[in-house]
N, C-alpha and C. Protein backbone atom coordinates (compact mmCIF):
# COMPACT_ATOMS: atom_id res chain seq x y z
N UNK A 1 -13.65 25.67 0.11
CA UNK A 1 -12.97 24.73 0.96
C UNK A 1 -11.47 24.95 0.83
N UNK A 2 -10.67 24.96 1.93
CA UNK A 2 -9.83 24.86 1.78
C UNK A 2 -9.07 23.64 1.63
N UNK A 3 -7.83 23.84 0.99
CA UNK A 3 -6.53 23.05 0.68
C UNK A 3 -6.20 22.47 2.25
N UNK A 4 -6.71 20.85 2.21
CA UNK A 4 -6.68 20.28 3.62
C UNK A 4 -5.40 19.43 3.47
N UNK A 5 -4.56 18.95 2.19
CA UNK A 5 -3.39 18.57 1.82
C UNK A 5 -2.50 19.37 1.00
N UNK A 6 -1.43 18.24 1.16
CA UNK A 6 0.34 18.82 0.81
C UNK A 6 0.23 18.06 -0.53
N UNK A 7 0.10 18.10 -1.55
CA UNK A 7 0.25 17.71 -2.98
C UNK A 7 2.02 16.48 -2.76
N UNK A 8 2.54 16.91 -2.27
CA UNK A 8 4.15 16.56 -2.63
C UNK A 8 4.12 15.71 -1.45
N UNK A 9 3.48 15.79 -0.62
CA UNK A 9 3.34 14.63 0.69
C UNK A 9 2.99 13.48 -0.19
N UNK A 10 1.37 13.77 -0.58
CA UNK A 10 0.75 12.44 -0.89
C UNK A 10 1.62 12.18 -2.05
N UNK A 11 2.12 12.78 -3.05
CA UNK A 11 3.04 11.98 -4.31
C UNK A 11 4.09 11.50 -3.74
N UNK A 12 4.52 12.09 -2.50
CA UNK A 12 5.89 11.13 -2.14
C UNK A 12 5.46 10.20 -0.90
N UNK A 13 4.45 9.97 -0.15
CA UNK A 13 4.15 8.91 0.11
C UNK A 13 3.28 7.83 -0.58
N UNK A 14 3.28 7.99 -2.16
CA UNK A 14 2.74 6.58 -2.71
C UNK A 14 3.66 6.42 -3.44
N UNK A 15 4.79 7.15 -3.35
CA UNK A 15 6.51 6.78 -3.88
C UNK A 15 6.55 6.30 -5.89
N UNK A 16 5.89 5.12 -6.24
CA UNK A 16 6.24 5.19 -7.31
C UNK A 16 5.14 5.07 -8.13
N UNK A 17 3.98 5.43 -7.80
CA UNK A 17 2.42 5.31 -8.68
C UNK A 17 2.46 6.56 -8.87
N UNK A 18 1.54 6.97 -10.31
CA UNK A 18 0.93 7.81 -10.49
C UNK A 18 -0.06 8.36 -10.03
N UNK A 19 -0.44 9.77 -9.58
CA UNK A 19 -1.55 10.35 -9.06
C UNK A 19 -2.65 10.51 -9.76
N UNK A 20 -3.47 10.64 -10.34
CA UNK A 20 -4.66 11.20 -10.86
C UNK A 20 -4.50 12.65 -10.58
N UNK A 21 -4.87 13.30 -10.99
CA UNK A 21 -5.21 14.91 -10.81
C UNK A 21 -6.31 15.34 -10.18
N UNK A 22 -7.33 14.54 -10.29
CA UNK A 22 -8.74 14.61 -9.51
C UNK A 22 -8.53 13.97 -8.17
N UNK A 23 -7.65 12.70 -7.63
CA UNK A 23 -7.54 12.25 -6.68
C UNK A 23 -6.96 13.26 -5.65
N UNK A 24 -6.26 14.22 -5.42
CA UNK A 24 -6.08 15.18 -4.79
C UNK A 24 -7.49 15.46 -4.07
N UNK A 25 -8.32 16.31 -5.13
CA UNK A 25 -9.43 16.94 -4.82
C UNK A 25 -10.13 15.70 -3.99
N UNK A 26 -10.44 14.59 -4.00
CA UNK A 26 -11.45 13.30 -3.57
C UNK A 26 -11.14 13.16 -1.89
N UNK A 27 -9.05 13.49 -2.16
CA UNK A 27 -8.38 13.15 -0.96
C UNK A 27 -9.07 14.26 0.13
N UNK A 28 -8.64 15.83 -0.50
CA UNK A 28 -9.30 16.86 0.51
C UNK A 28 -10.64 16.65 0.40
N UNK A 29 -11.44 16.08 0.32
CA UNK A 29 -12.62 15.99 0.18
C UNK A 29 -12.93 14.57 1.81
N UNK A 30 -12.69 13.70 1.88
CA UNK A 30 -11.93 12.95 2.90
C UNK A 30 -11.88 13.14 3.80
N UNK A 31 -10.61 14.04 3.80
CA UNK A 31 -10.30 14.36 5.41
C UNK A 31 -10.69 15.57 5.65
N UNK A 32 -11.31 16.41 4.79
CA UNK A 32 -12.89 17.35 5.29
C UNK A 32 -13.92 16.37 6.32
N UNK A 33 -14.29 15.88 5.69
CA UNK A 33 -15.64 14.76 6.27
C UNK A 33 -14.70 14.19 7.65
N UNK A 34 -13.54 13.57 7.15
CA UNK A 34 -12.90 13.18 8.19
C UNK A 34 -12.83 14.63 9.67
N UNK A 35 -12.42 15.26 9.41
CA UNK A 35 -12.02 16.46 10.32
C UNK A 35 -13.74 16.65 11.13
N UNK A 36 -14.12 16.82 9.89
CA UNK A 36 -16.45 17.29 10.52
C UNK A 36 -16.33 16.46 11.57
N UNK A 37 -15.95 14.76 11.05
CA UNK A 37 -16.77 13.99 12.46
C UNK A 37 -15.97 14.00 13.53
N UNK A 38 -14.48 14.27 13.34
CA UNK A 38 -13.92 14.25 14.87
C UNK A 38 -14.40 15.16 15.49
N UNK A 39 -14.91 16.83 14.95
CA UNK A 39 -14.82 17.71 15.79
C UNK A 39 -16.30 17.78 16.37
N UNK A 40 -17.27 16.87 15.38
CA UNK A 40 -18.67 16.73 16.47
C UNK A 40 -18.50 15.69 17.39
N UNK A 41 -17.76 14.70 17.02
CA UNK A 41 -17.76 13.70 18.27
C UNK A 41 -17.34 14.34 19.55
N UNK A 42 -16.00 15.28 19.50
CA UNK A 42 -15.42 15.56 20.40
C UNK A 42 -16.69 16.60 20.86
N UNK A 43 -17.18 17.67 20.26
CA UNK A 43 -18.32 18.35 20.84
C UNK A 43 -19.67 17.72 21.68
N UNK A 44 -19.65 16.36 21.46
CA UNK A 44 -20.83 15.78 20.97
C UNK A 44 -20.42 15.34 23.14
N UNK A 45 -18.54 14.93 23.20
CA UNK A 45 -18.21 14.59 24.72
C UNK A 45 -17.97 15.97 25.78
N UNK A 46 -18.42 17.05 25.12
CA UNK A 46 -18.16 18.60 25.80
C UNK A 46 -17.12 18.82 25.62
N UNK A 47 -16.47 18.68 24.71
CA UNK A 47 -15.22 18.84 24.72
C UNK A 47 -14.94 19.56 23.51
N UNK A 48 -13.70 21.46 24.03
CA UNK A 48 -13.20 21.60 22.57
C UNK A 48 -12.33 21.57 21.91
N UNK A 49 -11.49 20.12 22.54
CA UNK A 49 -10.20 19.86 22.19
C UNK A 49 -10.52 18.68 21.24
N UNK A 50 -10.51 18.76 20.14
CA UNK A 50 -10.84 17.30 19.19
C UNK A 50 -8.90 16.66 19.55
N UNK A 51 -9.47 15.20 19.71
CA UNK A 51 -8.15 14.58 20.14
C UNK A 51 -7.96 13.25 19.15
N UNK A 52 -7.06 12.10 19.36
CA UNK A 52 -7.06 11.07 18.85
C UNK A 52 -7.93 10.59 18.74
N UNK A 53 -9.10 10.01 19.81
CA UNK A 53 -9.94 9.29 20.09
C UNK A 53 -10.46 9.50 19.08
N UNK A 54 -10.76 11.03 18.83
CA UNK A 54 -12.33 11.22 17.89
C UNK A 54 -12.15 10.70 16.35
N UNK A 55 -11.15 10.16 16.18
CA UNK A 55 -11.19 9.94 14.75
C UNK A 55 -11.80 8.71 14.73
């Protein structure tokens, strides 16, 4: 699987908490699953442009 996040995004958008080291991995793990269902929904409307909607 690939690296579906920016490490330095998510630490600087939760600004002053600590990360876990495993929470990374949980996160790309996420918006994997996340990404799967937009791009069958959007397949699912004939479509092979996955868009806003599909999330």
């Amino acid at each position: 699987m690939a690296d579906l996040i920016v490490k330095a995004a998510v630490k600087e958008a939760l600004d002053d908490k600590n990360v876990a080291s495993d929470f990374y991995e949980a996160l790309d793990e996420e918006v994997d699953e996340l990404l799967a269902d937009a791009a069958r929904r959007a397949e699912a409307n004939d479509r092979k442009t996955v868009q806003p909607r599909d999330l």
